[in-house]
C-alpha atoms as a PDB file:
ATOM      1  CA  UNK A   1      94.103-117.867  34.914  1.00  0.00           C
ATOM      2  CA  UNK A   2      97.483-117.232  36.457  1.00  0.00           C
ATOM      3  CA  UNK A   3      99.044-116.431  39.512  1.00  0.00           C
ATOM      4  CA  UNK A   4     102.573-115.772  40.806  1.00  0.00           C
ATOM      5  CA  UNK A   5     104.172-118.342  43.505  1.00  0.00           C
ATOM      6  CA  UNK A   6     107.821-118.286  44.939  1.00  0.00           C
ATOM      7  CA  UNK A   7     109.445-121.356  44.233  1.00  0.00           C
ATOM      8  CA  UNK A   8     113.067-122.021  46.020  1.00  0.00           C
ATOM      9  CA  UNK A   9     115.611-122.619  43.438  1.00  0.00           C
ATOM     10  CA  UNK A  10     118.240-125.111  45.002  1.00  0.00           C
ATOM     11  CA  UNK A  11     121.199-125.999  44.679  1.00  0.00           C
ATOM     12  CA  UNK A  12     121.873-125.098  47.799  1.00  0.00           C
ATOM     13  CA  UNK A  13     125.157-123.348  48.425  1.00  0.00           C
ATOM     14  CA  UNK A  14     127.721-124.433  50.299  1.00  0.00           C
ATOM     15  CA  UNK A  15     126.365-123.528  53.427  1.00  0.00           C
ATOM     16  CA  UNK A  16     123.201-125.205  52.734  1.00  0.00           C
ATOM     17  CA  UNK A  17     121.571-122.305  52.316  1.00  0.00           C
ATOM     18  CA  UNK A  18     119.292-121.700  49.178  1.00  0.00           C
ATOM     19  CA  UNK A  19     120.857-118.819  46.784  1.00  0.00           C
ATOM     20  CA  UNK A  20     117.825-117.012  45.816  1.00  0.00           C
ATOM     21  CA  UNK A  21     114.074-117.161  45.600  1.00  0.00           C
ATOM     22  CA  UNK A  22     112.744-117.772  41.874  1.00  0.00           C
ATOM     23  CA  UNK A  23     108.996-116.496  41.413  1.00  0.00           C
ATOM     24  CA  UNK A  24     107.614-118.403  38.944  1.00  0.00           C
ATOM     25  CA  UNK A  25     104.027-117.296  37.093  1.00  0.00           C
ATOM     26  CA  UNK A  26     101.796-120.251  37.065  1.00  0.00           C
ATOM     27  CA  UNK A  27     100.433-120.642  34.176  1.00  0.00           C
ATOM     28  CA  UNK A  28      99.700-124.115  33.520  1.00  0.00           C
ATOM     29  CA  UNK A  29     102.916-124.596  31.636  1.00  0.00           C
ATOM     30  CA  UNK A  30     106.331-125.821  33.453  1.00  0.00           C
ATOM     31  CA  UNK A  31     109.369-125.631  31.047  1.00  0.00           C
ATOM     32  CA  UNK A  32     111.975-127.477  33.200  1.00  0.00           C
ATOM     33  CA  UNK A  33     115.008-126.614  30.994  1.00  0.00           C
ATOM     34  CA  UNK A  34     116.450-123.377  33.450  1.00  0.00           C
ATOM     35  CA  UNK A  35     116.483-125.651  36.211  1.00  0.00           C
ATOM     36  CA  UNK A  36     118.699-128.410  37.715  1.00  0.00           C
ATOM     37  CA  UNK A  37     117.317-132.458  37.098  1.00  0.00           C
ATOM     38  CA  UNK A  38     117.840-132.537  41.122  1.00  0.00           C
ATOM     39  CA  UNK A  39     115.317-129.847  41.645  1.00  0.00           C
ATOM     40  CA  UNK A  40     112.106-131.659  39.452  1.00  0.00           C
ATOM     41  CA  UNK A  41     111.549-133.998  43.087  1.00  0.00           C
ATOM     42  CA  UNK A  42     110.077-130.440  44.548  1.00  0.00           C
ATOM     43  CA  UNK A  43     109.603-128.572  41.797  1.00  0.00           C
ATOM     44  CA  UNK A  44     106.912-130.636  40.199  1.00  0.00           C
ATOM     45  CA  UNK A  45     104.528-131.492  42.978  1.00  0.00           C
ATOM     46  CA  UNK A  46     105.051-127.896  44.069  1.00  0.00           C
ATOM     47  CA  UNK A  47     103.879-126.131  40.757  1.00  0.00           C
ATOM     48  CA  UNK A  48     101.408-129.159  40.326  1.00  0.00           C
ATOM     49  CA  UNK A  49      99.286-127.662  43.639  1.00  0.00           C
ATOM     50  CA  UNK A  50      99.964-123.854  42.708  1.00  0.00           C
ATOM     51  CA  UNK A  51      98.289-125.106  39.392  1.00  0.00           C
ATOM     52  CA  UNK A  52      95.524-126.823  41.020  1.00  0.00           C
ATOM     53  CA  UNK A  53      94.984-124.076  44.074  1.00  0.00           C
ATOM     54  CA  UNK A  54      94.690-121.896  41.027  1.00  0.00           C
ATOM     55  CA  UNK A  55      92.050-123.801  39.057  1.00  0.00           C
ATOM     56  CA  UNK A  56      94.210-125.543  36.457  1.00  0.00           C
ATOM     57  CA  UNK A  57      93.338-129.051  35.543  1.00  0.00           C
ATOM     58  CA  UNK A  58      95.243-129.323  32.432  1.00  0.00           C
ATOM     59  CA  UNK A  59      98.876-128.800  33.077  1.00  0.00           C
ATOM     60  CA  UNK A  60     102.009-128.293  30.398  1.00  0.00           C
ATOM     61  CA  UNK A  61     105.422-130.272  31.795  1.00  0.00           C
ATOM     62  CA  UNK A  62     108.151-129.350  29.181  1.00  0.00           C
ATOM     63  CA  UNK A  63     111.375-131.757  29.696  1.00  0.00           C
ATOM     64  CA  UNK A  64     112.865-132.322  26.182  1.00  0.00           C
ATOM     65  CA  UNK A  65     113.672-134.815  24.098  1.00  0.00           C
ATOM     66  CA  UNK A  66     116.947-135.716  25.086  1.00  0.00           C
ATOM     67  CA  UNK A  67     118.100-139.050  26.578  1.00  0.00           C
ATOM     68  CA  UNK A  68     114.647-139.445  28.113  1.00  0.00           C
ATOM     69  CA  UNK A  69     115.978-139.313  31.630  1.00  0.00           C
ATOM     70  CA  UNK A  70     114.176-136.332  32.849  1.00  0.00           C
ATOM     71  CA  UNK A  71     110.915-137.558  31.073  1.00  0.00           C
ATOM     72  CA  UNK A  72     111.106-140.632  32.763  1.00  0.00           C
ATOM     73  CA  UNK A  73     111.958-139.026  36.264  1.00  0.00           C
ATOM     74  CA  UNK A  74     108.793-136.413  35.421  1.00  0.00           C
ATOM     75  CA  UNK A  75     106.676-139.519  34.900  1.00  0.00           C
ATOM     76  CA  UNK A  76     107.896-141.679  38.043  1.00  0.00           C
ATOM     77  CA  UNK A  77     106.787-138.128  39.659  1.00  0.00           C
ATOM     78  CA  UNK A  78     103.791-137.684  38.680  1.00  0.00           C
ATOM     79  CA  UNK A  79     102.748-141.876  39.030  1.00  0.00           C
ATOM     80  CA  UNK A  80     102.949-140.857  42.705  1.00  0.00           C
ATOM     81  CA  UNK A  81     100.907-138.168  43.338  1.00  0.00           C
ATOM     82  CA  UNK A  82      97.492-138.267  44.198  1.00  0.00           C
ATOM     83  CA  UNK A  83      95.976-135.046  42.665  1.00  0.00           C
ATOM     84  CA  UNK A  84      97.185-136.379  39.485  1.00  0.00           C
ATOM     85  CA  UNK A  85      94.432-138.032  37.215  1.00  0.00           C
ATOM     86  CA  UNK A  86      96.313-138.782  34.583  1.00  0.00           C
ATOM     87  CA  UNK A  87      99.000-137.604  32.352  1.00  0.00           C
ATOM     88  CA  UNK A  88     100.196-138.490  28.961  1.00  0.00           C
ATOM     89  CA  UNK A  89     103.085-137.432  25.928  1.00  0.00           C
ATOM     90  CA  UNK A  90     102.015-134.294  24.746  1.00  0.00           C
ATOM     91  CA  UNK A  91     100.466-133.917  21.188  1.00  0.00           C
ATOM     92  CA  UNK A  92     102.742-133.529  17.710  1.00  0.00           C
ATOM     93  CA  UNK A  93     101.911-129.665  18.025  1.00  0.00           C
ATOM     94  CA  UNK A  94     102.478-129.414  22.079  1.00  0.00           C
ATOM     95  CA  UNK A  95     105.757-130.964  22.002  1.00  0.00           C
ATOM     96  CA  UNK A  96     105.193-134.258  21.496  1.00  0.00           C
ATOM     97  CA  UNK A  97     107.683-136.512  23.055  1.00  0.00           C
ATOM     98  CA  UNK A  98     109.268-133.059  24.664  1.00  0.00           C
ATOM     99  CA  UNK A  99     106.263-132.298  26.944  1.00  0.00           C
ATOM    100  CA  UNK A 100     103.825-134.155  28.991  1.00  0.00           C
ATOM    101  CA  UNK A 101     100.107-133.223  29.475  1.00  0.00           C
ATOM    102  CA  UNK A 102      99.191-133.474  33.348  1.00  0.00           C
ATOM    103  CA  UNK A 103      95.416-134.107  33.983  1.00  0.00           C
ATOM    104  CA  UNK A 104      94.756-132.899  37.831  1.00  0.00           C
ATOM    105  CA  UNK A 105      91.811-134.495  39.546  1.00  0.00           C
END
């Protein structure tokens, strides 16, 4: 199941203003890489309720493996939102340490 939802891409410019609109297909599978570490505070919840408006339960967060900062922000995230059951590292073949698996209530 998938639908299409406009997201806002920030940063802003320097009037404020956002740039442009991204649409982004909901899928069940958020690959954060294209998009600033400022932006996950929105971007997250916001694809989160597309996902679960949509019927999703079972959602795909890919952050990378990096440093383990933008996993850690993902998870501090998702710790505070209540349509989240659960979540957990993805498996060895989902990404593993790179992903998280978001279980929606």
């Amino acid at each position: 199941m998938s639908s299409k939802k406009s997201v806002k891409k920030q940063p802003r410019n320097s009037k404020g203003e956002f740039p442009q609109t991204v649409t982004l297909e909901i899928t069940g599978e958020l690959d954060l890489h294209s998009f600033n570490p400022r932006d996950v505070g929105s971007l997250v919840p916001e694809y989160l309720k597309a996902c679960k408006d949509a019927g999703i339960k079972t959602v795909r967060i890919v952050h990378g493996k990096g440093t383990g900062t933008l996993r850690r922000s993902v998870h501090s995230i998702l710790k505070d939102l209540d349509m989240v059951d659960s979540f957990k590292i993805a498996g060895l073949h989902q990404g593993h340490w790179g992903a998280t698996l978001v279980f929606l209530k």
